[in-house]
N, C-alpha and C. Protein backbone atom coordinates (compact mmCIF):
# COMPACT_ATOMS: atom_id res chain seq x y z
N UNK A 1 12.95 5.71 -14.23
CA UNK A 1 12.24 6.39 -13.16
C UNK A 1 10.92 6.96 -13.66
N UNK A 2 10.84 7.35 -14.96
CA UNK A 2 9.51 7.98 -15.34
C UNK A 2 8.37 7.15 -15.60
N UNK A 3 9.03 5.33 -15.78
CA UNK A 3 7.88 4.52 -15.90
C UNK A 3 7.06 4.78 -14.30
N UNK A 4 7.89 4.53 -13.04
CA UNK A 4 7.98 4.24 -12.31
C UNK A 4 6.59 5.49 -12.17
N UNK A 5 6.85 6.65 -11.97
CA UNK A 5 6.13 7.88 -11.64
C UNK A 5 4.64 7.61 -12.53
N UNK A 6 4.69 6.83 -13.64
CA UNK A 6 3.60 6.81 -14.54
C UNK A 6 2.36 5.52 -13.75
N UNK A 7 3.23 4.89 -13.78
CA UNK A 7 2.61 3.53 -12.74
C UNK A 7 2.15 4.22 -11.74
N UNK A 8 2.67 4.77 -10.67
CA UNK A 8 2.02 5.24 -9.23
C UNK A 8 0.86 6.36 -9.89
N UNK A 9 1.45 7.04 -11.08
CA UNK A 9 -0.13 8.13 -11.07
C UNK A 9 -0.89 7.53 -11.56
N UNK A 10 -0.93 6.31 -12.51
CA UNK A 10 -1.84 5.86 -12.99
C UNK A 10 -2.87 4.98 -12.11
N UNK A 11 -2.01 4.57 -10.80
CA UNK A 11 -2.58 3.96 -9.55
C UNK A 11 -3.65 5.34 -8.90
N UNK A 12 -3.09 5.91 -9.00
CA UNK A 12 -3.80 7.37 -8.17
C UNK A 12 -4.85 7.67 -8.73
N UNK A 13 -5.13 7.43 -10.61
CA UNK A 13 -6.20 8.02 -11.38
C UNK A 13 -6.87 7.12 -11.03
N UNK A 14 -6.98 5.86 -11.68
CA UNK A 14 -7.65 4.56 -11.16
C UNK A 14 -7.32 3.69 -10.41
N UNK A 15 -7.25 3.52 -9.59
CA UNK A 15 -6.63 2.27 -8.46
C UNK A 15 -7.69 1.06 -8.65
N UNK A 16 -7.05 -0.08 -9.38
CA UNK A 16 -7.63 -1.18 -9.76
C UNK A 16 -5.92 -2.63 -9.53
N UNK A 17 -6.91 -3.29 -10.18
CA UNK A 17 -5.60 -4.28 -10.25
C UNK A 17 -4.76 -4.44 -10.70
N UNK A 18 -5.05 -3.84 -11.93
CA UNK A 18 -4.11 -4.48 -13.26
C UNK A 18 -3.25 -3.04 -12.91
N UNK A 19 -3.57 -1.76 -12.65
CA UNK A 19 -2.75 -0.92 -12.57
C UNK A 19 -1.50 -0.88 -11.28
N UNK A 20 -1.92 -1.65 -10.15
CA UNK A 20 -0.99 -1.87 -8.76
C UNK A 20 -0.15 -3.03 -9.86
N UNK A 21 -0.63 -4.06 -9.89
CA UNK A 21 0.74 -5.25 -11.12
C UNK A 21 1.18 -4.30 -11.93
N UNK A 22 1.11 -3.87 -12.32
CA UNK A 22 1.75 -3.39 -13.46
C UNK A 22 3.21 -2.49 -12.64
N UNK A 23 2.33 -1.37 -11.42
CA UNK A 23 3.65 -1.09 -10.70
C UNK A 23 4.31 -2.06 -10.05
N UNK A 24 3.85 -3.12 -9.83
CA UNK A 24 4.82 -4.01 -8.95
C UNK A 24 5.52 -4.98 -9.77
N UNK A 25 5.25 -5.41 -10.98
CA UNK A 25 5.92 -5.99 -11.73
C UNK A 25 7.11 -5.09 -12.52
N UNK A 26 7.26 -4.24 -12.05
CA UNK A 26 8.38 -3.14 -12.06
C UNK A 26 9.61 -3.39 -11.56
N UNK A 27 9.26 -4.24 -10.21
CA UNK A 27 10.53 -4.11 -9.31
C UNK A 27 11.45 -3.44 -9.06
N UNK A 28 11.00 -2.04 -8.42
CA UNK A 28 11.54 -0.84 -8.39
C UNK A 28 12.08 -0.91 -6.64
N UNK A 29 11.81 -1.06 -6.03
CA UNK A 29 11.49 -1.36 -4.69
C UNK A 29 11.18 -0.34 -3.92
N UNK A 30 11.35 0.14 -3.07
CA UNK A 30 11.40 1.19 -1.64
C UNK A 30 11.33 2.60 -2.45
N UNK A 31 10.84 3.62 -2.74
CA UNK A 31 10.67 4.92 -2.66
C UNK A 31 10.42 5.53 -1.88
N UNK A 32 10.57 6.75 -2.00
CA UNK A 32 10.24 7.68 -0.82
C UNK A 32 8.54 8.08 -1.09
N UNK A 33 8.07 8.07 -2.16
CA UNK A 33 6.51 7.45 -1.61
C UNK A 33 5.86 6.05 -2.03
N UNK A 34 6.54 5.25 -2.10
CA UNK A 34 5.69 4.23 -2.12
C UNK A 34 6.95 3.47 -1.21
N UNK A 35 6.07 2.21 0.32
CA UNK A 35 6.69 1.64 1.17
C UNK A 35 6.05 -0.02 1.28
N UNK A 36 6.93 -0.99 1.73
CA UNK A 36 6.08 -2.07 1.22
C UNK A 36 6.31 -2.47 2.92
N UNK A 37 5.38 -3.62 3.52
CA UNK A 37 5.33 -3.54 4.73
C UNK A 37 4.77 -5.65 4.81
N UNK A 38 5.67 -6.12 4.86
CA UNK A 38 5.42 -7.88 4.78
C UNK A 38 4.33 -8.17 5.94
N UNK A 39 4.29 -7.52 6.63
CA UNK A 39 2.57 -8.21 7.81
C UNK A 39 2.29 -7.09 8.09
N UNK A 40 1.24 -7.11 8.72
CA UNK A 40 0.22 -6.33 9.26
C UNK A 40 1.26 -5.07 10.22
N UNK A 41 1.37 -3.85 10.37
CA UNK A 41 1.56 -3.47 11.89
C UNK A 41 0.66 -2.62 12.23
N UNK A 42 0.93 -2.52 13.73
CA UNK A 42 -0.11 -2.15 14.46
C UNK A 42 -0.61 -0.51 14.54
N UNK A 43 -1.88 -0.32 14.76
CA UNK A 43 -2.51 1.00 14.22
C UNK A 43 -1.79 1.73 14.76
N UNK A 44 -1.07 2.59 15.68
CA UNK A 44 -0.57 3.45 15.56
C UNK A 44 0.53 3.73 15.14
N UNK A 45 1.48 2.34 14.68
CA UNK A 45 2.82 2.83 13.81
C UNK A 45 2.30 2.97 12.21
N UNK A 46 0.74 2.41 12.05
CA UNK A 46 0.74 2.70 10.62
C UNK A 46 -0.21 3.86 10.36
N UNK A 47 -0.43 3.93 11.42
CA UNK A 47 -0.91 5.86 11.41
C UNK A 47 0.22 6.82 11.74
N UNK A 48 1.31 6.40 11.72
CA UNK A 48 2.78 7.34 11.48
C UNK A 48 3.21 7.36 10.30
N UNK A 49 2.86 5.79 9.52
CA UNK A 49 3.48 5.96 8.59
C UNK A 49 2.88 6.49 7.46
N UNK A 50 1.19 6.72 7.61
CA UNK A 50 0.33 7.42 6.90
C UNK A 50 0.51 9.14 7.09
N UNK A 51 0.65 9.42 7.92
CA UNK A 51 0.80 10.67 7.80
C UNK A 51 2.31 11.32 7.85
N UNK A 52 2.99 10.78 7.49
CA UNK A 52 4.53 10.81 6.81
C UNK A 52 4.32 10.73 5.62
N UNK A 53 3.91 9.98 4.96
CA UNK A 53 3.80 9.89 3.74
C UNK A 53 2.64 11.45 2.78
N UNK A 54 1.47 11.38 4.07
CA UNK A 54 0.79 12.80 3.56
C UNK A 54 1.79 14.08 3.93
N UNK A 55 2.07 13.76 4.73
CA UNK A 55 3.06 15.01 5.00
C UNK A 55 4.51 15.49 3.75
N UNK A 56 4.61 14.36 3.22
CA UNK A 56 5.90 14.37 2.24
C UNK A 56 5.47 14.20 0.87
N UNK A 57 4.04 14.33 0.67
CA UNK A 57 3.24 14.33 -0.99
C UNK A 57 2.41 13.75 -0.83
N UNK A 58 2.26 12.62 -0.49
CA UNK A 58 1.04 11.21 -0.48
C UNK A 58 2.48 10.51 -1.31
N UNK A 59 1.49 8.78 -1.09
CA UNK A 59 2.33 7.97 -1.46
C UNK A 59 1.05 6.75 -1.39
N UNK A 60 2.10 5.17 -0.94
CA UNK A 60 1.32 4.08 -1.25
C UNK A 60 1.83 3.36 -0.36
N UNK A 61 1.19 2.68 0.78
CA UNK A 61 1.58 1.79 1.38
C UNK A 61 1.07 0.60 1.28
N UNK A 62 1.94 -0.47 0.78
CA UNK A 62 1.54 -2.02 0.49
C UNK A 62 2.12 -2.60 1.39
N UNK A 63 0.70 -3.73 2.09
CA UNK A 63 0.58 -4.26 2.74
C UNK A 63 0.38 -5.60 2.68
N UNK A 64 1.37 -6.54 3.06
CA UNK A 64 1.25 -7.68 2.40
C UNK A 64 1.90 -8.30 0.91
N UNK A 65 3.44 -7.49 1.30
CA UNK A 65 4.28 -7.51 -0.17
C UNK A 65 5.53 -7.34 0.65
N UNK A 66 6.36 -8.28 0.39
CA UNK A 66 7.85 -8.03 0.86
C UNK A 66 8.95 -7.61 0.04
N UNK A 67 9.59 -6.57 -0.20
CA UNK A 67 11.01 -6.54 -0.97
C UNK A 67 12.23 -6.41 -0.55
N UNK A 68 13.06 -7.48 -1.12
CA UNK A 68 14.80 -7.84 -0.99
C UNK A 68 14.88 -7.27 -2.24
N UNK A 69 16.03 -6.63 -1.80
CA UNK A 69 17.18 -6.20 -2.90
C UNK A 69 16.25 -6.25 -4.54
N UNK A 70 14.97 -5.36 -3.97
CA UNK A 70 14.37 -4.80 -5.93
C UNK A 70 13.24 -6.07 -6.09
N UNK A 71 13.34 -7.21 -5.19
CA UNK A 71 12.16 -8.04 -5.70
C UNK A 71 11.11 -8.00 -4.70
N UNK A 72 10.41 -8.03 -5.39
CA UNK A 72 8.73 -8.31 -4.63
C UNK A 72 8.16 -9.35 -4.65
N UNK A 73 7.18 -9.73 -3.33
CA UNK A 73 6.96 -10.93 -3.36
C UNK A 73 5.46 -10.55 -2.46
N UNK A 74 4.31 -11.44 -3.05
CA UNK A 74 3.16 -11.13 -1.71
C UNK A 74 3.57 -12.13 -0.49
N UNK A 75 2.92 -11.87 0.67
CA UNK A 75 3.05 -12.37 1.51
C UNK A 75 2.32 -12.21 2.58
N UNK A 76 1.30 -13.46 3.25
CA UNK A 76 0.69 -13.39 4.21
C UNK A 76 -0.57 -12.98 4.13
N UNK A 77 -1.24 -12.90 2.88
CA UNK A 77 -2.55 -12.07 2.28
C UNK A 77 -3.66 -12.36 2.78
N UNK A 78 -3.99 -13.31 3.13
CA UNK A 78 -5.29 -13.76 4.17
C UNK A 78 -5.85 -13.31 5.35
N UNK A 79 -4.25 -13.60 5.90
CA UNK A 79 -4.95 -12.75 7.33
C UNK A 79 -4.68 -11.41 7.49
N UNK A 80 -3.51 -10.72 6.14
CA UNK A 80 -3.68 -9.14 6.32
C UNK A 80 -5.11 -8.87 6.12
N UNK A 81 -5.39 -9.25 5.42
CA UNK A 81 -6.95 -8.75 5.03
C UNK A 81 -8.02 -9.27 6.19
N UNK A 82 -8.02 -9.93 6.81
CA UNK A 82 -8.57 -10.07 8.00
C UNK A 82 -8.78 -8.89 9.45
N UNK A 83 -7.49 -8.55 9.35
CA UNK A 83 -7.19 -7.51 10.05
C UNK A 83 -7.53 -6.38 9.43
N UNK A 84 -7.29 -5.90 8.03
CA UNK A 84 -7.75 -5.08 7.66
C UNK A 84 -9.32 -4.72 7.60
N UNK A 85 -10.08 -5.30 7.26
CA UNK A 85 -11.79 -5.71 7.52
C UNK A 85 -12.07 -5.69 8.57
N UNK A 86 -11.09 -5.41 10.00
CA UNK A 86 -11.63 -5.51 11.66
C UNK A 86 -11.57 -4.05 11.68
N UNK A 87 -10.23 -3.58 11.09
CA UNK A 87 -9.88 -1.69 11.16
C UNK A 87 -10.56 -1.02 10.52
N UNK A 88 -11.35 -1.47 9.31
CA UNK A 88 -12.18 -0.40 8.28
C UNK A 88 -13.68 -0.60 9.23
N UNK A 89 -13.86 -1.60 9.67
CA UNK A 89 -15.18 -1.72 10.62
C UNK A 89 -14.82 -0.89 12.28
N UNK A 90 -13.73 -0.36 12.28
CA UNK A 90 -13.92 -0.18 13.69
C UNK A 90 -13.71 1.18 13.44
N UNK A 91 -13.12 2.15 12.61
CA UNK A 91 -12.93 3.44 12.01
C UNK A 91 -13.82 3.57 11.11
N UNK A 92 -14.76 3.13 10.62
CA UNK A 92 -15.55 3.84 9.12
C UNK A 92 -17.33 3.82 10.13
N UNK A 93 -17.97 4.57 9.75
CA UNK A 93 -19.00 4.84 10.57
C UNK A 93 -19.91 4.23 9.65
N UNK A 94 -21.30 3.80 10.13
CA UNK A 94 -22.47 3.01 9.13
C UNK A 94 -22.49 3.03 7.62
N UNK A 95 -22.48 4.61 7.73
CA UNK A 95 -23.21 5.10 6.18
C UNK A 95 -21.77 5.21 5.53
N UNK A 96 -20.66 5.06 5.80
CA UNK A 96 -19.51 4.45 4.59
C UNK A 96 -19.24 3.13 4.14
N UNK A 97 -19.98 2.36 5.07
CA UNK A 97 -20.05 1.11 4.93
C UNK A 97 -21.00 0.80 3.30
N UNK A 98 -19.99 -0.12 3.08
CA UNK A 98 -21.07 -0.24 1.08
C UNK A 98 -21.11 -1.70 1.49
């Protein structure tokens, strides 16, 4: 469990790539802050599940990762990110835009 806690803060200090693999090549699965979510859902159940998660510490919601029974798997990554790039453009105002 303490790798587990080291991985997510080390995600929190730097959030890069090699530090999200590293927690997911863990295969820890489901925590109570970190939730994995296989497609896209829609903005207001994942604005419940964002502020559940702030409400209960912060956490990590992955999107586009499925887990059975401790394994992880990506899934569907193209067009999550499609959708995601429509929501950061329709919520982020000019000047956050990089």
């Amino acid at each position: 469990m303490i790798a587990i806690k080291e991985s997510f803060a080390k995600i929190l200090e730097q959030p890069d790539r090699v530090a999200v693999r590293d927690l997911l090549k863990s295969n820890f699965g489901e925590l109570n802050y970190i939730d994995f979510k296989a497609d896209w859902i829609e903005n207001d159940k994942l604005a419940r599940h964002i502020l559940a998660m702030v409400n209960s510490g912060g956490g990590i919601i992955f999107i586009g990762v499925s887990e059975q029974d401790g394994k992880i798997e990506p899934s569907g990554l193209s067009s999550i990110r499609d959708k995601a790039d429509i929501l950061f453009e329709q919520v982020t105002t000019e000047q956050l835009r990089v």
